[in-house]
Each structure stands twice: as C-alpha cells, then as structure tokens.
C-alpha atoms as a PDB file:
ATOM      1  CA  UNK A   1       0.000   0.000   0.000  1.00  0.00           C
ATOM      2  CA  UNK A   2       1.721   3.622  -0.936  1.00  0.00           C
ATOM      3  CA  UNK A   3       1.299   6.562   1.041  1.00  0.00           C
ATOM      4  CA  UNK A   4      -1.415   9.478  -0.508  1.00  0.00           C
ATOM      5  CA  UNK A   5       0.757  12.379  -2.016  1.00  0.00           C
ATOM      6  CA  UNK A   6      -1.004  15.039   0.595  1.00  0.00           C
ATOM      7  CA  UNK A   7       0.497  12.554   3.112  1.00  0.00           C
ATOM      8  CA  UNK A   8       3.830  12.461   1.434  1.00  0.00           C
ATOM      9  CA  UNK A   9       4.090  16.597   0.806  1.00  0.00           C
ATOM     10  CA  UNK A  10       3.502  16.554   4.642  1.00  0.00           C
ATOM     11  CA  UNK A  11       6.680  14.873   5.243  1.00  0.00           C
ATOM     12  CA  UNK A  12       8.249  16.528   2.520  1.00  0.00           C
ATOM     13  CA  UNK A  13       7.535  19.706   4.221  1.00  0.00           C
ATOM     14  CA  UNK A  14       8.281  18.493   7.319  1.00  0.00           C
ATOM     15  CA  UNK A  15      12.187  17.980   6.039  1.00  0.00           C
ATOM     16  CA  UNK A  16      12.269  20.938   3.935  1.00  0.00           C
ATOM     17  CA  UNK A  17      11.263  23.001   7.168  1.00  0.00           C
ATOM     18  CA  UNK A  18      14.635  21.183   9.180  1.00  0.00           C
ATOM     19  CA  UNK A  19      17.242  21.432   6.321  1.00  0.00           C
ATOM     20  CA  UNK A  20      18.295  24.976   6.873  1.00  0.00           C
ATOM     21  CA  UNK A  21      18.912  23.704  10.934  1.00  0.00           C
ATOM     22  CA  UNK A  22      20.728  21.048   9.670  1.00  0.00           C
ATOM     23  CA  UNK A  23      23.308  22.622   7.661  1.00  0.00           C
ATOM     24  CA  UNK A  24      23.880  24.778  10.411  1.00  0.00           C
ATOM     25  CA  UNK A  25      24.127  22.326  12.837  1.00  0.00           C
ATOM     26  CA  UNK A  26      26.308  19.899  11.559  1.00  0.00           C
ATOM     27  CA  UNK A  27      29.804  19.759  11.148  1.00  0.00           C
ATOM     28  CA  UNK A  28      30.891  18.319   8.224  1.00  0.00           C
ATOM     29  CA  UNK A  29      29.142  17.371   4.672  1.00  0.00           C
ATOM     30  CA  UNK A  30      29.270  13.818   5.408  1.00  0.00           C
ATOM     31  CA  UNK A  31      27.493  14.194   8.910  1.00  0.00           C
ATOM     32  CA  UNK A  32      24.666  16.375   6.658  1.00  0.00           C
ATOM     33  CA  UNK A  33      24.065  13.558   4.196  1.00  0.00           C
ATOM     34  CA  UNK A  34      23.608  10.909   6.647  1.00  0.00           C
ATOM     35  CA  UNK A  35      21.387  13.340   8.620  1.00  0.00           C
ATOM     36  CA  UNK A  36      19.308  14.010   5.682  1.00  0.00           C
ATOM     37  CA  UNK A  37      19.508  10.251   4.181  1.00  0.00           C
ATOM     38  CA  UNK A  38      17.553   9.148   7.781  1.00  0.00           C
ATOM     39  CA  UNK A  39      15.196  11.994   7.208  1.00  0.00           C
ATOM     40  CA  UNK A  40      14.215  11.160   3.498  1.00  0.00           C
ATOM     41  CA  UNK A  41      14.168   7.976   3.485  1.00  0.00           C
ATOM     42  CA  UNK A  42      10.682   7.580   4.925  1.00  0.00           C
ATOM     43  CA  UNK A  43       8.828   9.474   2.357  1.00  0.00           C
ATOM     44  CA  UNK A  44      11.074   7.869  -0.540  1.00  0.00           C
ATOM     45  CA  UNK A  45      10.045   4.325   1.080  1.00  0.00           C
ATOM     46  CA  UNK A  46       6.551   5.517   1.680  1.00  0.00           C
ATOM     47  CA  UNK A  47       5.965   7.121  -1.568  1.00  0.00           C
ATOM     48  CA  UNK A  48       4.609   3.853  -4.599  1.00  0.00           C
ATOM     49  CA  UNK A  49       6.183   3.470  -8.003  1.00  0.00           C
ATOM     50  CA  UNK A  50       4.094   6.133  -9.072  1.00  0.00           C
ATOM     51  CA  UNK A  51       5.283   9.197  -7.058  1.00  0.00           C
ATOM     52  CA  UNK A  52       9.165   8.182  -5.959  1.00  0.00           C
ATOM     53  CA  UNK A  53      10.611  10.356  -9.291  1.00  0.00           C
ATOM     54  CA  UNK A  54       7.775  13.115  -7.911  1.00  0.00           C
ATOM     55  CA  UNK A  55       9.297  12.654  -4.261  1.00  0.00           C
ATOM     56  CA  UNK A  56      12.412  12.828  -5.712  1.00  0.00           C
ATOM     57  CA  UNK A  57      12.154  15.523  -7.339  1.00  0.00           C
ATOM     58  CA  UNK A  58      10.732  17.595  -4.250  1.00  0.00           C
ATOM     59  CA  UNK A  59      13.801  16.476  -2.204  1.00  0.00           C
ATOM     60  CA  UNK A  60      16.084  17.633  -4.901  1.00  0.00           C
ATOM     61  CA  UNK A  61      14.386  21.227  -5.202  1.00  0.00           C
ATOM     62  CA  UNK A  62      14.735  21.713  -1.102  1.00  0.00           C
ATOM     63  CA  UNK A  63      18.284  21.187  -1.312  1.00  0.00           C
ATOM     64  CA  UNK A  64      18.605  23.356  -4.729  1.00  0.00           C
ATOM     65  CA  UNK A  65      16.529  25.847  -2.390  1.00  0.00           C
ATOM     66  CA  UNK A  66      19.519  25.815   0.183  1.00  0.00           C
ATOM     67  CA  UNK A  67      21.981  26.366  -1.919  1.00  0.00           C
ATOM     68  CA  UNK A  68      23.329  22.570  -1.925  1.00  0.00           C
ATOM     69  CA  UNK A  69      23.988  19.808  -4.557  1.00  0.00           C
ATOM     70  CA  UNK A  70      23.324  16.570  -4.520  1.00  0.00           C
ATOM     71  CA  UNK A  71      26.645  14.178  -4.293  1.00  0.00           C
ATOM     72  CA  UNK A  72      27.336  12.751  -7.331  1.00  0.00           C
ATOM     73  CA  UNK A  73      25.890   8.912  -7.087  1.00  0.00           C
END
C-alpha cells in the first residue's frame, strides 16, 4: 500500500522546514548527508512506483533551495 501524495508533501515539508537547521548544525558534509539520508528515506520508502521520481524531485528542489547539490551517485 503507498502513502497518498497530501500525506507524502507533509513529510516533505516536514524535512524541507529542518534542512536549513541542519546545515547549520552539523559539522561536516558527510554528517549532513547521513542526517538528511535518515530523514528522506521515509517518504522515498513511503511514496509507490508512481510518485518516488515526484518525491524525488521535491527532495532535490529543497536542497537546490539551500543552496546545496546533490553528491554525485
């Protein structure tokens, strides 16, 4: 069963809301990633084959929003 996209932009906002803490708060790059790895992971689990690219997506345009770039995979 997937998660509702209302339910998922919840989370999504949720994280979008913590990401400028974050980058404050941690240290080092690496610490950031795994911080935000544990806190996107939900909604990319949650989110059916349907919506993951739309999740995604969303994640990827919260970071662009703060200024950061995705690691290279």
């Amino acid at each position: 069963m997937t998660t509702p996209r209302d339910q998922l932009q919840a989370m999504l906002d949720s994280i979008a809301q913590q990401v400028p803490h974050l980058l404050r708060e941690t240290d080092d790059r690496d610490e950031f990633w795994t911080a935000f790895a544990n806190l996107t992971d939900p909604p990319l689990a949650a989110a059916g084959p349907e919506d993951f690219d739309w999740v995604s997506a969303r994640i990827t345009e919260m970071l662009a929003a703060c200024g950061v770039t995705p690691p290279e995979a």
